[in-house]
C-alpha atoms as a PDB file:
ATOM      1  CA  UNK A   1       0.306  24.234  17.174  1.00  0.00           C
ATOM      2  CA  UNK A   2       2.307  21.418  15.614  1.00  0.00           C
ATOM      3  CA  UNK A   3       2.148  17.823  15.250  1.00  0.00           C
ATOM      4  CA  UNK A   4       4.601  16.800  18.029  1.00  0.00           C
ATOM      5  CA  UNK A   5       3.126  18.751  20.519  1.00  0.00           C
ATOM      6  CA  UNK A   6      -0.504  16.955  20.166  1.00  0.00           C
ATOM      7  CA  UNK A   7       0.814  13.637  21.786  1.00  0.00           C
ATOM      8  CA  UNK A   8       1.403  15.782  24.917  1.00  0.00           C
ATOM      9  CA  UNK A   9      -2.024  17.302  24.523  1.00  0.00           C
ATOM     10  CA  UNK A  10      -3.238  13.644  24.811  1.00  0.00           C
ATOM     11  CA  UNK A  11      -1.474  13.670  28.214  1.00  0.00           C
ATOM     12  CA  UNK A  12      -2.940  16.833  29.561  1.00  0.00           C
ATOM     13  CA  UNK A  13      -6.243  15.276  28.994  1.00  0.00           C
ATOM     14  CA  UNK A  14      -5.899  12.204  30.456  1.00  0.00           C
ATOM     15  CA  UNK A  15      -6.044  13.105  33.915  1.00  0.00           C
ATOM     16  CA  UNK A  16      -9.504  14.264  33.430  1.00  0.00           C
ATOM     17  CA  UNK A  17     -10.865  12.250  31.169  1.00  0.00           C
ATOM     18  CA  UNK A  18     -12.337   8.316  32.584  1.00  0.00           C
ATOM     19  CA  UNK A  19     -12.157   5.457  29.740  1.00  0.00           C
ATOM     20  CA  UNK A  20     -10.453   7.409  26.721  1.00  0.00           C
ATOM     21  CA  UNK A  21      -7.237   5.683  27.505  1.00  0.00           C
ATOM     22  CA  UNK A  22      -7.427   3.544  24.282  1.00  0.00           C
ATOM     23  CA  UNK A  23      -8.312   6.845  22.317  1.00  0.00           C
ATOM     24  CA  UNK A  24      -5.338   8.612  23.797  1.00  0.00           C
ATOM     25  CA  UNK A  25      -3.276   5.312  23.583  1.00  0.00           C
ATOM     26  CA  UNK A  26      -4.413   5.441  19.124  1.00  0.00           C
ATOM     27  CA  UNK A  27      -3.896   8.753  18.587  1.00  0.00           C
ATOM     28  CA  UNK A  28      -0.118   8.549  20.193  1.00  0.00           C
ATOM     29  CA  UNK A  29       0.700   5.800  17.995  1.00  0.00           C
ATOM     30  CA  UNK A  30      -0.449   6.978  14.998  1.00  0.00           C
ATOM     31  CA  UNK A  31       1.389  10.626  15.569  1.00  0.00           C
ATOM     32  CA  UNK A  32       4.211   8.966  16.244  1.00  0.00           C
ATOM     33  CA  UNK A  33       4.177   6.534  13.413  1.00  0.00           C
ATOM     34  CA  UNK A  34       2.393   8.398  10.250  1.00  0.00           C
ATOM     35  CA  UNK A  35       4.327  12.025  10.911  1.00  0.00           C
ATOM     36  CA  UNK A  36       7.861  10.150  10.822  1.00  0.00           C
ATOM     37  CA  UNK A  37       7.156   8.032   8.113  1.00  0.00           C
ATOM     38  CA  UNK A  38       5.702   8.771   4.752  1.00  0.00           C
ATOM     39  CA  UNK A  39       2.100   6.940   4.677  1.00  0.00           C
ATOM     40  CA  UNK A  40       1.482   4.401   1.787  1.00  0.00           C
ATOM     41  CA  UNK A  41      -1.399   4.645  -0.376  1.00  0.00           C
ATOM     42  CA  UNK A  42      -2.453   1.771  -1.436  1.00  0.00           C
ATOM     43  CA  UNK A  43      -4.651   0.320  -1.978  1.00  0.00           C
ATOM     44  CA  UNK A  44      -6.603   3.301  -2.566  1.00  0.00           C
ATOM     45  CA  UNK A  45      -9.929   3.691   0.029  1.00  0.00           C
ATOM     46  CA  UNK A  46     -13.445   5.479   0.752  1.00  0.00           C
ATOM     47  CA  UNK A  47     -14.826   5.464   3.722  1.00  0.00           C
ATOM     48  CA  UNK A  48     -18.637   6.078   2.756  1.00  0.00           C
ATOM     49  CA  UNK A  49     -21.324   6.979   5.227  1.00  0.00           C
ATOM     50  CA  UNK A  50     -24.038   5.254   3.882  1.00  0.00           C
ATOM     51  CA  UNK A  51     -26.662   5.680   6.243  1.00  0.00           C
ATOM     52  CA  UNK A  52     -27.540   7.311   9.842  1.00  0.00           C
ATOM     53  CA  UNK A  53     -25.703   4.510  11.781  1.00  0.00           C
ATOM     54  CA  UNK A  54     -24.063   2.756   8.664  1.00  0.00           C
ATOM     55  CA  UNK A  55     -20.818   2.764   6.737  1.00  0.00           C
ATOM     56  CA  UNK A  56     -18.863   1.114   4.265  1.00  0.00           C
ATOM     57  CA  UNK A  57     -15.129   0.992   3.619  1.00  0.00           C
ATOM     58  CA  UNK A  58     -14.226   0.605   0.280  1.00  0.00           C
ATOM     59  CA  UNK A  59     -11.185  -1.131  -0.991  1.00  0.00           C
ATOM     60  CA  UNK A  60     -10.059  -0.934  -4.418  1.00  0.00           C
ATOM     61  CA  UNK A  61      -8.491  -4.013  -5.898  1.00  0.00           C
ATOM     62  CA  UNK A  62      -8.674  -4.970  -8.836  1.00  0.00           C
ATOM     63  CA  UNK A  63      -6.689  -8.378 -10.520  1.00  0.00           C
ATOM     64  CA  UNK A  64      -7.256  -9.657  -6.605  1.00  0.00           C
ATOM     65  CA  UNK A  65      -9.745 -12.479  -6.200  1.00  0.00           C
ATOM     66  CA  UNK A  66     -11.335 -13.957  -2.519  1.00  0.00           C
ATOM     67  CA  UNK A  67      -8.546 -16.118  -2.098  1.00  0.00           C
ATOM     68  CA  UNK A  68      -5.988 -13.525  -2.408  1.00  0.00           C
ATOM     69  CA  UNK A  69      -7.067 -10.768   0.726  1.00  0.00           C
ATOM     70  CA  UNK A  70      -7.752 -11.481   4.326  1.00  0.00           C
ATOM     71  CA  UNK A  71      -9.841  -9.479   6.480  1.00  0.00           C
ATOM     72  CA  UNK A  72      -9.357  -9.688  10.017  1.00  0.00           C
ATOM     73  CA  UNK A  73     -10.653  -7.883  13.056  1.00  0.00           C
ATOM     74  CA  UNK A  74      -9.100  -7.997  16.280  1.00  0.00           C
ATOM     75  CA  UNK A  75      -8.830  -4.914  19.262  1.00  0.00           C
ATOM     76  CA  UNK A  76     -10.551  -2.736  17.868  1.00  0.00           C
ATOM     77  CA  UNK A  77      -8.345  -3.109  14.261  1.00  0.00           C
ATOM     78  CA  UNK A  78     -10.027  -4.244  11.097  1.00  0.00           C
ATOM     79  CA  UNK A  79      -6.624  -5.485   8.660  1.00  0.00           C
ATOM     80  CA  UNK A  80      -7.242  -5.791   4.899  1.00  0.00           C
ATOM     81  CA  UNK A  81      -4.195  -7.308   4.077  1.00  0.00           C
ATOM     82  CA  UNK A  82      -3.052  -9.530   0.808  1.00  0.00           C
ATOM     83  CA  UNK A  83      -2.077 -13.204   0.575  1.00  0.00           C
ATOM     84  CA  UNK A  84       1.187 -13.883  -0.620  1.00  0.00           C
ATOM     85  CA  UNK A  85       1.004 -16.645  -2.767  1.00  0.00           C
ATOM     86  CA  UNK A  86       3.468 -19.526  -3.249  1.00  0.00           C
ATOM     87  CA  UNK A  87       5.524 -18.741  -6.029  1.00  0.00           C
ATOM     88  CA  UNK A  88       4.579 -20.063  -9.537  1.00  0.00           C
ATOM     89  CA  UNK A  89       6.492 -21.405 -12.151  1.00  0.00           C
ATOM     90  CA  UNK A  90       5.169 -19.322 -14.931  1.00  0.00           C
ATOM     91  CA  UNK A  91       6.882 -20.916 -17.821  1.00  0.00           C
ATOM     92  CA  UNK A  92       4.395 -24.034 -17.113  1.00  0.00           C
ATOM     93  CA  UNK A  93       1.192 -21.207 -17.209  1.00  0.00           C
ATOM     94  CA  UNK A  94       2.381 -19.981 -20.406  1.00  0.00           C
ATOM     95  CA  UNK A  95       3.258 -16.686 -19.495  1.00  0.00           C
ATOM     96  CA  UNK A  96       5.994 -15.354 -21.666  1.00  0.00           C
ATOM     97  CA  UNK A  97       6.441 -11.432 -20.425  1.00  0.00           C
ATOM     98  CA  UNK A  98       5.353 -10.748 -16.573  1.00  0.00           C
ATOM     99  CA  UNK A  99       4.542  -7.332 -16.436  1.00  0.00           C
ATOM    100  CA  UNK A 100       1.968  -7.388 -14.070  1.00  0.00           C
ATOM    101  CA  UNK A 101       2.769  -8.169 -10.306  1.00  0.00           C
ATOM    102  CA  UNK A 102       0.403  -7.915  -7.529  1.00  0.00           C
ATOM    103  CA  UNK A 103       1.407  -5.744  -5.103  1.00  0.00           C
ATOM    104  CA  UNK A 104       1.497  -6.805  -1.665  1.00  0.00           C
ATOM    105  CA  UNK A 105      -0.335  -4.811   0.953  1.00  0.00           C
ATOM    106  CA  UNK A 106      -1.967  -4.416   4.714  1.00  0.00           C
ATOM    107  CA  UNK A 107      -4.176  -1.659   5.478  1.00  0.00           C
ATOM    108  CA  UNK A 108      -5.500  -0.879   8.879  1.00  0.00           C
ATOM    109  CA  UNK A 109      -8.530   1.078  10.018  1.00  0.00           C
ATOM    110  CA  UNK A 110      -9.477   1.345  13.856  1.00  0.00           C
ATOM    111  CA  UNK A 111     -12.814   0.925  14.465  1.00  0.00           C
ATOM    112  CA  UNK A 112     -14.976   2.864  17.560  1.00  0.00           C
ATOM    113  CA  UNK A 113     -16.120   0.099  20.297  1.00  0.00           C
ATOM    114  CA  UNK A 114     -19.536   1.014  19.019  1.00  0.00           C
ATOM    115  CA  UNK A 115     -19.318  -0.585  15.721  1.00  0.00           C
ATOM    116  CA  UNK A 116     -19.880  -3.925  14.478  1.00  0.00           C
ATOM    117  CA  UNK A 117     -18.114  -5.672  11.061  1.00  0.00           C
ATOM    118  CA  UNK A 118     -21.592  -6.836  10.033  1.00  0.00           C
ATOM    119  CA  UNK A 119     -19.517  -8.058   6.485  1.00  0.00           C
ATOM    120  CA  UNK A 120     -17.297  -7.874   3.269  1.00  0.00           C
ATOM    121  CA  UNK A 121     -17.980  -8.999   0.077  1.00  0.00           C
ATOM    122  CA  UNK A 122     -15.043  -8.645  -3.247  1.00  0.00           C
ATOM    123  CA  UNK A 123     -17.306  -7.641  -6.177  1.00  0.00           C
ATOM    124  CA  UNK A 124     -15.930  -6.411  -9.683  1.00  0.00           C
ATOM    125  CA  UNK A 125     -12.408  -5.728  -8.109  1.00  0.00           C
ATOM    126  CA  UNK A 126     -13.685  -3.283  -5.242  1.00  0.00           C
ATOM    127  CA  UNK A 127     -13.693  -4.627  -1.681  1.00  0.00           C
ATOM    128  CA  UNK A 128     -16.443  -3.339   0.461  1.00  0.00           C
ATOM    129  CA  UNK A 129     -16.400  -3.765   4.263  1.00  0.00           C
ATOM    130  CA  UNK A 130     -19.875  -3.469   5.839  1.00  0.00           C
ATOM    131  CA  UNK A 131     -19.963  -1.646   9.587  1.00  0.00           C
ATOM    132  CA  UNK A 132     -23.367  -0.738  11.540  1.00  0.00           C
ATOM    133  CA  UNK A 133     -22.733   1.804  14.704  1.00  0.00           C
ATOM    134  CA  UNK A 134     -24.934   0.114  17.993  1.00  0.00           C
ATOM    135  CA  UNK A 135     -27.107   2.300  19.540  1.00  0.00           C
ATOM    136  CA  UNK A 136     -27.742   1.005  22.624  1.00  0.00           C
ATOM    137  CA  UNK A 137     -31.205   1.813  23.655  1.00  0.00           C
ATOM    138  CA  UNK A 138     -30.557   4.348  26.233  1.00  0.00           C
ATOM    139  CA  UNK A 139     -29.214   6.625  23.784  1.00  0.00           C
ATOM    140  CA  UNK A 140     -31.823   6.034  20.920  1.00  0.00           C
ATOM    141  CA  UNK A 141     -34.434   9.207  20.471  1.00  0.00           C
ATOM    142  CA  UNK A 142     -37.660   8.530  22.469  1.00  0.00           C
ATOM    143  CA  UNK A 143     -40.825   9.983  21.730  1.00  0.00           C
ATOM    144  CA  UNK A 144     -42.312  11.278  24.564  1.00  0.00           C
ATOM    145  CA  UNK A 145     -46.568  11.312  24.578  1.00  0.00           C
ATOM    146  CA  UNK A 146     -47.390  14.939  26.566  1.00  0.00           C
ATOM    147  CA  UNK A 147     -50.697  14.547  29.214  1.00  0.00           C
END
């Protein structure tokens, strides 16, 4: 099997499958986008499971403060992108030799229906994006008391 026939796989499936359109609709895009284009690495990533229903996605960027990355979640797309800045005159902050540039960047990570952005915090140059998966209670393990 190879990579440009999956899309078409997606297809097949459709017709019996009921509300994996957006699914389908993902996994089209990003075959047709990441295997034609090379994918860019950075910033470099974990995606940790930290608990049952918990995970974190870890960002690492160092010589980036708070005001310097946006976070932003919208359809089902969390963006970690950076901030450009307005441009500095660095002969007034002393700097004699710029050798260090920060690196402008957006990542993108889609995120199941069933999980919430509980929150993100920037500590010691590593970015770490807080999710919970919701269990809604029909689903949750029951214990059932025998007569």
């Amino acid at each position: 099997m190879t990579f440009n026939k999956l899309p078409s796989i997606f297809n097949q499936l459709r017709p019996i499958s009921v509300g994996f359109d957006s699914i389908f609709d993902h996994f089209e895009r990003m075959f047709d986008d990441d295997f034609r284009f090379p994918t860019v690495n950075y910033p470099p990533y974990n995606i940790v499971k930290t608990g049952t229903y918990t995970y974190n996605i870890e960002v690492a960027l160092a010589g980036y403060n708070k005001k310097d990355i946006s976070v932003e979640y919208a359809d089902g797309v969390l963006t970690i992108k950076s901030i450009k800045e307005e441009k500095s005159d660095d002969k007034k902050d002393g700097v004699i030799h710029k050798g260090i540039a920060k690196r402008y960047f957006s990542k993108s990570f889609t995120i199941a229906n069933d999980v919430k952005i509980e929150d993100a915090e920037l500590k010691d140059g590593l970015l770490k994006v807080f999710l919970m998966k919701i269990i809604p209670e029909g689903k949750k393990p029951k214990k059932i008391t025998v007569k």
